[in-house]
PDB file of N, CA and C in Angstrom:
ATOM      1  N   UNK A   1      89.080 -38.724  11.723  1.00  0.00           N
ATOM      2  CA  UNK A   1      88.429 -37.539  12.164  1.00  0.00           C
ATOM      3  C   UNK A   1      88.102 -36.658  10.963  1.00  0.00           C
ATOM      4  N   UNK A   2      89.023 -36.466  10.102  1.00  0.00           N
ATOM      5  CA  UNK A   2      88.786 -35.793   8.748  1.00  0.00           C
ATOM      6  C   UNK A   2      87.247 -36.708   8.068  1.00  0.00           C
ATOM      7  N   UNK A   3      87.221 -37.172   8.207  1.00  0.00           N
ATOM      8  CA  UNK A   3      86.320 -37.999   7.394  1.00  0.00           C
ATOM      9  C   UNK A   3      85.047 -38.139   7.958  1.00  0.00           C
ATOM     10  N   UNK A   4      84.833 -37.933   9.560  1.00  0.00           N
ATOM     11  CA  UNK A   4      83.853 -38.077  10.137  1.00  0.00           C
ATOM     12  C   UNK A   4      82.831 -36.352  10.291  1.00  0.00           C
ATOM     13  N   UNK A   5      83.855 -35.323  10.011  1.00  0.00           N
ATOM     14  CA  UNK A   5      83.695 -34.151   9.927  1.00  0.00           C
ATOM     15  C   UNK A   5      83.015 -34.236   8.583  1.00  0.00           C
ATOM     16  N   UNK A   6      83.264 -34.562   7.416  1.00  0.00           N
ATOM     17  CA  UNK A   6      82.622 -34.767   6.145  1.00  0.00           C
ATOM     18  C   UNK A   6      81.435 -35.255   6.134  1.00  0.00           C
ATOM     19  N   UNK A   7      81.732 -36.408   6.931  1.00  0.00           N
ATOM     20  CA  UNK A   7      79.855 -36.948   6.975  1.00  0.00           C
ATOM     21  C   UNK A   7      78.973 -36.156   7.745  1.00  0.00           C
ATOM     22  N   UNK A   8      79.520 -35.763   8.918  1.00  0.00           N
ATOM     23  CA  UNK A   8      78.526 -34.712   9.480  1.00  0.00           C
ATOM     24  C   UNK A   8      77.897 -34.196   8.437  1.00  0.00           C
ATOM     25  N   UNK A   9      78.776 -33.034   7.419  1.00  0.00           N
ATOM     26  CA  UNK A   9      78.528 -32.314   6.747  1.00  0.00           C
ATOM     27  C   UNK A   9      77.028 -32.333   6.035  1.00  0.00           C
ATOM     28  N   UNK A  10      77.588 -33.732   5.181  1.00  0.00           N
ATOM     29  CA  UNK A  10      76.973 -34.537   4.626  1.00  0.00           C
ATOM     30  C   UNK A  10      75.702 -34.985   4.690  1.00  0.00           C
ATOM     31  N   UNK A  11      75.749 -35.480   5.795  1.00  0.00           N
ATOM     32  CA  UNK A  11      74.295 -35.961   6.551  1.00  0.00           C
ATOM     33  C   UNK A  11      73.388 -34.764   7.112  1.00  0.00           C
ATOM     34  N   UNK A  12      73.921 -33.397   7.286  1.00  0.00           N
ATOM     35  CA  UNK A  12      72.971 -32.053   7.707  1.00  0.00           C
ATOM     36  C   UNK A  12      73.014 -31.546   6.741  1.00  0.00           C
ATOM     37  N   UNK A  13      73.704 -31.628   4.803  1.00  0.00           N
ATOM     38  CA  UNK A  13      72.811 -30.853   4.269  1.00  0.00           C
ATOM     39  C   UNK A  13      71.688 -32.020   3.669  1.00  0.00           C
ATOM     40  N   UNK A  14      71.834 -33.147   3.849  1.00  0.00           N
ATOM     41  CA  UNK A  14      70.851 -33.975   3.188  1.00  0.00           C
ATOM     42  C   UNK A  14      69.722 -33.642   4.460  1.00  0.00           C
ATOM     43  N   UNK A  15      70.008 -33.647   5.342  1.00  0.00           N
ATOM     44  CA  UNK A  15      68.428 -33.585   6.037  1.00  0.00           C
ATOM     45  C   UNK A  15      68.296 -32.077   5.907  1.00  0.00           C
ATOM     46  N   UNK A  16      68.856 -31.057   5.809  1.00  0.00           N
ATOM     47  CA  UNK A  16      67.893 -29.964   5.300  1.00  0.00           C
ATOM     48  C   UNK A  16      67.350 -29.728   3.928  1.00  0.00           C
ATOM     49  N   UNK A  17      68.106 -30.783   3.633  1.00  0.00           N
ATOM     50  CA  UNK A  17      67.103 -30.173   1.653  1.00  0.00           C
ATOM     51  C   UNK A  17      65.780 -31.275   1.743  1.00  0.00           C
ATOM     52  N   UNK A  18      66.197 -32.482   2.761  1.00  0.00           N
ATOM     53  CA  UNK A  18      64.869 -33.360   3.110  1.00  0.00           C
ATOM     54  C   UNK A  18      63.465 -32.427   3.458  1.00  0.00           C
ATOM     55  N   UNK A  19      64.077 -31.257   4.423  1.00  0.00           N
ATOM     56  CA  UNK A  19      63.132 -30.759   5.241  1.00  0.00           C
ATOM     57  C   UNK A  19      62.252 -30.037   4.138  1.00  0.00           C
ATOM     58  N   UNK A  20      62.679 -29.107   3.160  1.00  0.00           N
ATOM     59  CA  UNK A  20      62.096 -28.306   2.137  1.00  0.00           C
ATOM     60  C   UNK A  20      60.641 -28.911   1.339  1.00  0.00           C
ATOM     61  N   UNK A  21      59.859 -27.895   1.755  1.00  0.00           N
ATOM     62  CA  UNK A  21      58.267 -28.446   1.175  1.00  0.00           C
ATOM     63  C   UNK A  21      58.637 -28.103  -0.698  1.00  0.00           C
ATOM     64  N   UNK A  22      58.162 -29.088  -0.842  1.00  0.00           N
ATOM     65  CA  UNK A  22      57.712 -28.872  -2.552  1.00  0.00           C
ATOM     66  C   UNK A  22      56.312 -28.109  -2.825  1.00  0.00           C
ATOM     67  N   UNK A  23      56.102 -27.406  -3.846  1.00  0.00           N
ATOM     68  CA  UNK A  23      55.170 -26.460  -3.649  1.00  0.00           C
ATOM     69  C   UNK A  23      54.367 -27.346  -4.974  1.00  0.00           C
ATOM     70  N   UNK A  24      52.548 -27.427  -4.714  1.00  0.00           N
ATOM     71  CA  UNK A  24      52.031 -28.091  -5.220  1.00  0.00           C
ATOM     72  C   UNK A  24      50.652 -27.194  -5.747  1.00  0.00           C
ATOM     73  N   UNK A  25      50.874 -26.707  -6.698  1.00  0.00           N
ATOM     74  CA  UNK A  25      49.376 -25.901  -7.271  1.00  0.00           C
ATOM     75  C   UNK A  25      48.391 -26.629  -7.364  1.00  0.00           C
ATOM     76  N   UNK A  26      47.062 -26.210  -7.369  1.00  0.00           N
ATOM     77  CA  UNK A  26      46.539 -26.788  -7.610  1.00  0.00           C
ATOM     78  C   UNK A  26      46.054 -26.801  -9.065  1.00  0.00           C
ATOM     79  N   UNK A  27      45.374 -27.453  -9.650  1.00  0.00           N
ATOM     80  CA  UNK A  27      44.638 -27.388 -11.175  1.00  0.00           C
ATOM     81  C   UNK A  27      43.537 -26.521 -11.213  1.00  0.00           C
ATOM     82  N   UNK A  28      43.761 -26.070 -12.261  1.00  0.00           N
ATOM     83  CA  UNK A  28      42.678 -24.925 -11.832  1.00  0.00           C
ATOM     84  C   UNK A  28      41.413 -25.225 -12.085  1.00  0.00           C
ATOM     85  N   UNK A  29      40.112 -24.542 -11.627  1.00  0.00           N
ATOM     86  CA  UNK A  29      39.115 -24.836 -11.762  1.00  0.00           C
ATOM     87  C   UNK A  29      37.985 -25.467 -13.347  1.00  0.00           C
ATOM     88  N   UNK A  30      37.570 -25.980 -14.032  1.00  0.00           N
ATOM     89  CA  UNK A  30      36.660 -26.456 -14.985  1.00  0.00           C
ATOM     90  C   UNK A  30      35.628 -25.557 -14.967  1.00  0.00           C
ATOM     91  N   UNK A  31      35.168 -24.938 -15.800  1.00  0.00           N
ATOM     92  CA  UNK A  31      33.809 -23.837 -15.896  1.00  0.00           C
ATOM     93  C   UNK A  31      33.551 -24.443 -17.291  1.00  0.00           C
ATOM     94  N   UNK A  32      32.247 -25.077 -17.246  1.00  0.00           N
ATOM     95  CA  UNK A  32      31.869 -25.380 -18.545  1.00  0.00           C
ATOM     96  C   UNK A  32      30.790 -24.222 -18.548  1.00  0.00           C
ATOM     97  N   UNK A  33      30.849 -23.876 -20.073  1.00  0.00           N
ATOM     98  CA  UNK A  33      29.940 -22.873 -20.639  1.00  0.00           C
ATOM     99  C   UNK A  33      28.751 -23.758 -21.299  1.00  0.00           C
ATOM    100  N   UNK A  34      27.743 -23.533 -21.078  1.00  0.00           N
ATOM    101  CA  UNK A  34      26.153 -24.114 -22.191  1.00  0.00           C
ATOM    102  C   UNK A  34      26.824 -23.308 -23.617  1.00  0.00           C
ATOM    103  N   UNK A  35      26.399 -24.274 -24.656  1.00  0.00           N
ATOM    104  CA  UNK A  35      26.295 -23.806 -25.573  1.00  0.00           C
ATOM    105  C   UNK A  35      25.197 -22.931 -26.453  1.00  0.00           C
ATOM    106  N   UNK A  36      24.219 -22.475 -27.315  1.00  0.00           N
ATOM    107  CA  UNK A  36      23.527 -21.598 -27.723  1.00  0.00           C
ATOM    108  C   UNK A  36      22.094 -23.012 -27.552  1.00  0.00           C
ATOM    109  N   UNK A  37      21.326 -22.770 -27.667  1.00  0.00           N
ATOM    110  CA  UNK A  37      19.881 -22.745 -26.730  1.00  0.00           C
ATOM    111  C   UNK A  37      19.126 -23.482 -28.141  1.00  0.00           C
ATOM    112  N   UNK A  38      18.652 -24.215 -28.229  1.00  0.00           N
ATOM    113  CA  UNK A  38      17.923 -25.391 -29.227  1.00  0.00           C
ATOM    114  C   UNK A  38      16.706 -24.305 -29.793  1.00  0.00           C
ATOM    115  N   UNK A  39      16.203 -24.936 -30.600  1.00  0.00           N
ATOM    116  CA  UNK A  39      14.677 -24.308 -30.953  1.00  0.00           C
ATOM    117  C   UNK A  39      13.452 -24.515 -29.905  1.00  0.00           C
ATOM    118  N   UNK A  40      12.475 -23.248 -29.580  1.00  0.00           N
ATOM    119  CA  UNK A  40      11.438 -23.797 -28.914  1.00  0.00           C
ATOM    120  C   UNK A  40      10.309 -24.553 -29.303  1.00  0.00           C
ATOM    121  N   UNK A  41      10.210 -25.243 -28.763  1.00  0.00           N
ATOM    122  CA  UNK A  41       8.823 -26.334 -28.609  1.00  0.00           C
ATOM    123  C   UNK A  41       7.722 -25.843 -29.156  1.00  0.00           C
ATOM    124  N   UNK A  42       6.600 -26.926 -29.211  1.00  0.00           N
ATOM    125  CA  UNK A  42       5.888 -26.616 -29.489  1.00  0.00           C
ATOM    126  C   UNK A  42       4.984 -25.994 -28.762  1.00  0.00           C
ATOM    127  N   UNK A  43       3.924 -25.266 -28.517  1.00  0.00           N
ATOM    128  CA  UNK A  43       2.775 -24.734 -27.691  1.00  0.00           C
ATOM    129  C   UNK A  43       1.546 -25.763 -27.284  1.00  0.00           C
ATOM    130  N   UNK A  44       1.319 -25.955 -26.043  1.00  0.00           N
ATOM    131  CA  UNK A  44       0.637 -26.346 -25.524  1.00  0.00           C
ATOM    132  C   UNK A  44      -0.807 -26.146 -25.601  1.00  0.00           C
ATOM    133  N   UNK A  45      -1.824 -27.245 -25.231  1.00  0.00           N
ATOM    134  CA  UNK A  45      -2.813 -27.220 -25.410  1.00  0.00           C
ATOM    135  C   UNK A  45      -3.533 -26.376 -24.387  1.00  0.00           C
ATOM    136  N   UNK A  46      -4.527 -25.575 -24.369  1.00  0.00           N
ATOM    137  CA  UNK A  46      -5.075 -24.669 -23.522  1.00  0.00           C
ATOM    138  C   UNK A  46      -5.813 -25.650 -22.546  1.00  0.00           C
ATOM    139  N   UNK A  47      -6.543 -25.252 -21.333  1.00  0.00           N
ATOM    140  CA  UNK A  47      -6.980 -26.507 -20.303  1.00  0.00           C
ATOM    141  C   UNK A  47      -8.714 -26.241 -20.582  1.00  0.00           C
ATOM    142  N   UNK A  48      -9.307 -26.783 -20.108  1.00  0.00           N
ATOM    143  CA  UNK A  48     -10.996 -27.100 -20.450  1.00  0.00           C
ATOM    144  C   UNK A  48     -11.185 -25.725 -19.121  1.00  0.00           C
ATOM    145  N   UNK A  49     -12.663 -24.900 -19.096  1.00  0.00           N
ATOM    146  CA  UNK A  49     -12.992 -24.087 -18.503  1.00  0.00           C
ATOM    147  C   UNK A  49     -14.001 -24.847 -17.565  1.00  0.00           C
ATOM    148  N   UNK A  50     -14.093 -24.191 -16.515  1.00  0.00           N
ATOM    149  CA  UNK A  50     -14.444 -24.832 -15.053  1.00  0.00           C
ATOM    150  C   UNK A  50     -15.677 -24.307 -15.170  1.00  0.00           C
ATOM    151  N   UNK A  51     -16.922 -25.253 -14.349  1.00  0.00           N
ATOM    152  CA  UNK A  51     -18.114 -25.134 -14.339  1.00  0.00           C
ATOM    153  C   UNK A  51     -18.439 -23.758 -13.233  1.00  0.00           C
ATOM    154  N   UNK A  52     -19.755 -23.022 -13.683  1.00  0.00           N
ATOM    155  CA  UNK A  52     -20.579 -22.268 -12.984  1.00  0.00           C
ATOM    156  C   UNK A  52     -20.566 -22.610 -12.126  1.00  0.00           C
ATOM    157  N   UNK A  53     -21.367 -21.666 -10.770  1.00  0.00           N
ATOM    158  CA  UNK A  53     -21.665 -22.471  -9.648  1.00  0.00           C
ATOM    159  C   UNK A  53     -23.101 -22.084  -9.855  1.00  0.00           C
ATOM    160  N   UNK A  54     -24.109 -22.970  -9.826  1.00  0.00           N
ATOM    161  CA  UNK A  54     -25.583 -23.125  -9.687  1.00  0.00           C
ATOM    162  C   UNK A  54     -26.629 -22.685  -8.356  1.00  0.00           C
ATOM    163  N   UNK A  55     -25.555 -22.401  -7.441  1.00  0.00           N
ATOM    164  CA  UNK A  55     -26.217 -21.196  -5.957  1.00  0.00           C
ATOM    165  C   UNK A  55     -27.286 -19.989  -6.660  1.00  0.00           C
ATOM    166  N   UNK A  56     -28.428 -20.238  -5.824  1.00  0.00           N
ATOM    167  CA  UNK A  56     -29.217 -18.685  -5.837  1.00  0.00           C
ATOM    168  C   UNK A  56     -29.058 -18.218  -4.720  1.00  0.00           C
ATOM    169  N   UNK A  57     -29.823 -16.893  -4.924  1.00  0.00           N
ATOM    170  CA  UNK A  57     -29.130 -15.864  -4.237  1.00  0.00           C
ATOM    171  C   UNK A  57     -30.626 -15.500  -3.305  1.00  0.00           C
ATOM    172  N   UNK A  58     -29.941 -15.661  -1.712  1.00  0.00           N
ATOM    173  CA  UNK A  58     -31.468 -15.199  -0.603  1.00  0.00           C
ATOM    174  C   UNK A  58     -32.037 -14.147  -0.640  1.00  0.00           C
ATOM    175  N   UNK A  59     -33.434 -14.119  -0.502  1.00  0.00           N
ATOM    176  CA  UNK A  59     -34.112 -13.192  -0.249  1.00  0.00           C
ATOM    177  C   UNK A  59     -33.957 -12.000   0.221  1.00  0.00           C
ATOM    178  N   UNK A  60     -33.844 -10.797   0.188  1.00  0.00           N
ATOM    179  CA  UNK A  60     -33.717  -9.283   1.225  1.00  0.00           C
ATOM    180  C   UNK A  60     -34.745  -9.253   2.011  1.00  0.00           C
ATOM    181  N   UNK A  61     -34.014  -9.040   3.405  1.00  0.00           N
ATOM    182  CA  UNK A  61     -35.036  -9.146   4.477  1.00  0.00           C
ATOM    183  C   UNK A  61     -35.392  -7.647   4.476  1.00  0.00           C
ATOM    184  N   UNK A  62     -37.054  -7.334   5.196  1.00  0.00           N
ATOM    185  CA  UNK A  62     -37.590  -6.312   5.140  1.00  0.00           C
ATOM    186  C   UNK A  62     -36.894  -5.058   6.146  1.00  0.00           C
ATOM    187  N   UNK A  63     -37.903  -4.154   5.709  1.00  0.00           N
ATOM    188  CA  UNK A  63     -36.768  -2.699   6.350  1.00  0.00           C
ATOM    189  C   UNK A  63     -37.779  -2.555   7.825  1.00  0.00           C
ATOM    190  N   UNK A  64     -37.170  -1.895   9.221  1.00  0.00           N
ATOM    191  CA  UNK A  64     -37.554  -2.135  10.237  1.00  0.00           C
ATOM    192  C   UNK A  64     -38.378  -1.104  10.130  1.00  0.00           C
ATOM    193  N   UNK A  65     -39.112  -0.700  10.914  1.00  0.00           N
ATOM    194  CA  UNK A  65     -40.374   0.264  11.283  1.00  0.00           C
ATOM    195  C   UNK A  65     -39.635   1.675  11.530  1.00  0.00           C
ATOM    196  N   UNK A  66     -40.215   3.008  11.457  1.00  0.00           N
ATOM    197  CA  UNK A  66     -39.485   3.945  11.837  1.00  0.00           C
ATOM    198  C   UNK A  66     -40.134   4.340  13.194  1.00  0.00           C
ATOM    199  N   UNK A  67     -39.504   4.915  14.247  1.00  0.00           N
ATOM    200  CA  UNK A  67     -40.253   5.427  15.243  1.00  0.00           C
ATOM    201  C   UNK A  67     -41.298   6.705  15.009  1.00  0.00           C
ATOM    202  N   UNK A  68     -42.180   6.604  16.368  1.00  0.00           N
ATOM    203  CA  UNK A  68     -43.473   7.991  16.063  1.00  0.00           C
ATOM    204  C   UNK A  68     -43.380   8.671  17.912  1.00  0.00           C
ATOM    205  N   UNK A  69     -41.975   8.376  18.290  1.00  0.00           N
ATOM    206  CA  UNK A  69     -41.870   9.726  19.280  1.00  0.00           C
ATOM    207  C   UNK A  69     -41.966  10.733  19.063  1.00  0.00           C
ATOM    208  N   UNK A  70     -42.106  11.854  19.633  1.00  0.00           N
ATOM    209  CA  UNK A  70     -42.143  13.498  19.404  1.00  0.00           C
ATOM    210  C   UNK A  70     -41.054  13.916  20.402  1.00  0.00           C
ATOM    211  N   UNK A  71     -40.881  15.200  19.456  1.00  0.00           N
ATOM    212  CA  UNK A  71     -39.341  15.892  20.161  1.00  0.00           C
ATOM    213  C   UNK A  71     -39.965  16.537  21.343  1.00  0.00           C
ATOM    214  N   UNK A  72     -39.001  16.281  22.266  1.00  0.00           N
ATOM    215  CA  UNK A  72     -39.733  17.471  23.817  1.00  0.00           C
ATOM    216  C   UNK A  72     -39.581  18.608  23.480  1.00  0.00           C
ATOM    217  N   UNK A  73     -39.831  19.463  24.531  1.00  0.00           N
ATOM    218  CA  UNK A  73     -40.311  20.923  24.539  1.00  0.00           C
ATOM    219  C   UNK A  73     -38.793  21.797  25.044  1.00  0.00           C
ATOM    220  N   UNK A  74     -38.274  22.623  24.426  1.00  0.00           N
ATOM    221  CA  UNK A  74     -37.048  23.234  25.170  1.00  0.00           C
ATOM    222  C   UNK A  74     -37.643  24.037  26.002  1.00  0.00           C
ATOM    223  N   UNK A  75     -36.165  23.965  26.864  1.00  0.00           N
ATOM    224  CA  UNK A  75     -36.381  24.272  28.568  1.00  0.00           C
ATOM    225  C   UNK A  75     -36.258  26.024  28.129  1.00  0.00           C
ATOM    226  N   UNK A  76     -37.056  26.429  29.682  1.00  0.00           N
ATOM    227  CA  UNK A  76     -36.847  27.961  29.589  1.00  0.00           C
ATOM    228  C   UNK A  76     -35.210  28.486  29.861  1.00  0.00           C
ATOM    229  N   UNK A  77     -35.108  29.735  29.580  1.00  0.00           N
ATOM    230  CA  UNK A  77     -33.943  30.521  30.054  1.00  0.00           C
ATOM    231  C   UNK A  77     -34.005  30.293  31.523  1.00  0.00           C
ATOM    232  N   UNK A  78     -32.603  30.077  32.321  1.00  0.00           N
ATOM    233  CA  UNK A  78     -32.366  30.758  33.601  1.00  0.00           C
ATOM    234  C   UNK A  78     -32.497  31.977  33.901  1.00  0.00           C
ATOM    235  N   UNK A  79     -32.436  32.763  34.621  1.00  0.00           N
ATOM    236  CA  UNK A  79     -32.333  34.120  35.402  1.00  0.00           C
ATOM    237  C   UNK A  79     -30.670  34.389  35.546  1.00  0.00           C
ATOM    238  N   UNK A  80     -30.563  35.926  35.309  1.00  0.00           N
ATOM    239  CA  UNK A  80     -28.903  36.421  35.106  1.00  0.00           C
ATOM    240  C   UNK A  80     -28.766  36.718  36.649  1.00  0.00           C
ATOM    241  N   UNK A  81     -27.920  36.369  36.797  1.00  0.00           N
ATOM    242  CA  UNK A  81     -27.028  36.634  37.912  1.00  0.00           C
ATOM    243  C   UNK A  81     -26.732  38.218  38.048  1.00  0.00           C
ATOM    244  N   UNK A  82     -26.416  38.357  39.718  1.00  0.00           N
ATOM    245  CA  UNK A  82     -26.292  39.867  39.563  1.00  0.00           C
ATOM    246  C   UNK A  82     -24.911  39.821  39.598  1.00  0.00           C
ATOM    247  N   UNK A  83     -24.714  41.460  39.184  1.00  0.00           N
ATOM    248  CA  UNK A  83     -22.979  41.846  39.036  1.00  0.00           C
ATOM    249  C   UNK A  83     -22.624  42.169  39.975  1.00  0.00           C
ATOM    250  N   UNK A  84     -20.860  41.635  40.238  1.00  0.00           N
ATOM    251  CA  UNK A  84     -20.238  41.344  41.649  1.00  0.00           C
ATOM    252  C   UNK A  84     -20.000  42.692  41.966  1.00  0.00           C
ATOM    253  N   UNK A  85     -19.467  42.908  43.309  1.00  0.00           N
ATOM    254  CA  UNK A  85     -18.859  43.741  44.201  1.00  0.00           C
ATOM    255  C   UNK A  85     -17.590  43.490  43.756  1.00  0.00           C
ATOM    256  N   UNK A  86     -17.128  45.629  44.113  1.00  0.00           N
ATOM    257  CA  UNK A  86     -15.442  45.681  43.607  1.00  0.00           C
ATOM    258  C   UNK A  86     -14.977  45.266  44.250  1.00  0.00           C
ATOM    259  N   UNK A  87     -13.318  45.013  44.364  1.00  0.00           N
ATOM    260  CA  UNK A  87     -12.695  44.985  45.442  1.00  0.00           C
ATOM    261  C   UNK A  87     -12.400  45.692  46.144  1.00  0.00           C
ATOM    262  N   UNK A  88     -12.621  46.978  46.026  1.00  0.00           N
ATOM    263  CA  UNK A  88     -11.711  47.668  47.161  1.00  0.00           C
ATOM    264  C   UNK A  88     -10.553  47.975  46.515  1.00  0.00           C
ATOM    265  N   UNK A  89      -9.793  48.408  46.829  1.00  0.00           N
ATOM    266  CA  UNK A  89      -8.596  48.978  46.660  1.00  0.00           C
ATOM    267  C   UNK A  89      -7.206  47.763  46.355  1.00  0.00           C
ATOM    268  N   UNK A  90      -7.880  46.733  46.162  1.00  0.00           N
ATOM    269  CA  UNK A  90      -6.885  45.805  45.654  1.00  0.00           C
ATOM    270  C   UNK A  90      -6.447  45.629  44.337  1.00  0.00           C
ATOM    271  N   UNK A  91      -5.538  45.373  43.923  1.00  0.00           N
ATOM    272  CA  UNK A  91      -4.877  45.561  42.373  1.00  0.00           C
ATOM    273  C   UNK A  91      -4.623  44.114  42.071  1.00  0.00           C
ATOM    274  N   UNK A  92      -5.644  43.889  41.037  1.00  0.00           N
ATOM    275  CA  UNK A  92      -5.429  42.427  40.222  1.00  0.00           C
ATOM    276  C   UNK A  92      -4.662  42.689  38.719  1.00  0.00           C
ATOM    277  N   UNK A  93      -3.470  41.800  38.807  1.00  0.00           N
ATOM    278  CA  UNK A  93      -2.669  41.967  37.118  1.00  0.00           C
ATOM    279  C   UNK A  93      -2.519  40.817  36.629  1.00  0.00           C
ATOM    280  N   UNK A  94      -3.022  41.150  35.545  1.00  0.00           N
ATOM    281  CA  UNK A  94      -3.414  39.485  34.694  1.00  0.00           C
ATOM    282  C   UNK A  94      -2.122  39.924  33.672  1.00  0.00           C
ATOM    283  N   UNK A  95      -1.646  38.828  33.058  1.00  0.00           N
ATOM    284  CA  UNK A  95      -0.326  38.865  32.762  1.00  0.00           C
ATOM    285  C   UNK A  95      -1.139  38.190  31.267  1.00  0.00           C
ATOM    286  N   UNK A  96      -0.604  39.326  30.263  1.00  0.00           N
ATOM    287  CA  UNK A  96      -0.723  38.771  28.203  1.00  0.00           C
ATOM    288  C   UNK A  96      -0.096  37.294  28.482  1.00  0.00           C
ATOM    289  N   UNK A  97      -0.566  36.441  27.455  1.00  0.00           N
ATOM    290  CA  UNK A  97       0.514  35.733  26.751  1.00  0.00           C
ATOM    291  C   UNK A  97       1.024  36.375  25.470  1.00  0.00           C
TER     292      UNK A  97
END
């Protein structure tokens, strides 16, 4: 019994140090830098210039006729109206804005 109490022991701290994660970093990232920038090239040849276009240009069409109506005659004046009747003894109040 002494002895079987030991292995217990035994056997539960080995399975808890089993259980324990190992911790695993990772590597860290690679950033390569360019180094300083070569000499530039040479310059290029310019490209050939593109042809005219050989289209003429149409005729202007003529200008239309002007009209030869005459202005009418203005109308006469109407006749004035005659001026109204008072009211009477009624009181009209027109209100400012």
């Amino acid at each position: 019994m002494k002895y079987s109490i030991l292995l217990a022991a035994l056997l539960a701290t080995l399975g808890l140090t089993a259980c324990e994660r190992a911790v695993v970093t990772p590597a860290p990232a690679v950033v390569t830098v360019p180094g300083p920038a070569g000499p530039s090239g040479a310059t290029g040849a310019t490209g050939a210039t593109g042809e005219t276009g050989s289209g003429t240009t149409g005729a202007t069409g003529a200008t239309g006729a002007t009209g030869s109506g005459t202005t009418g005659a203005t109308g006469a004046t109407g006749a004035k109206g005659t001026k109204g009747e008072t009211g009477g003894d009624t009181l009209v109040i027109v209100p400012q804005k």
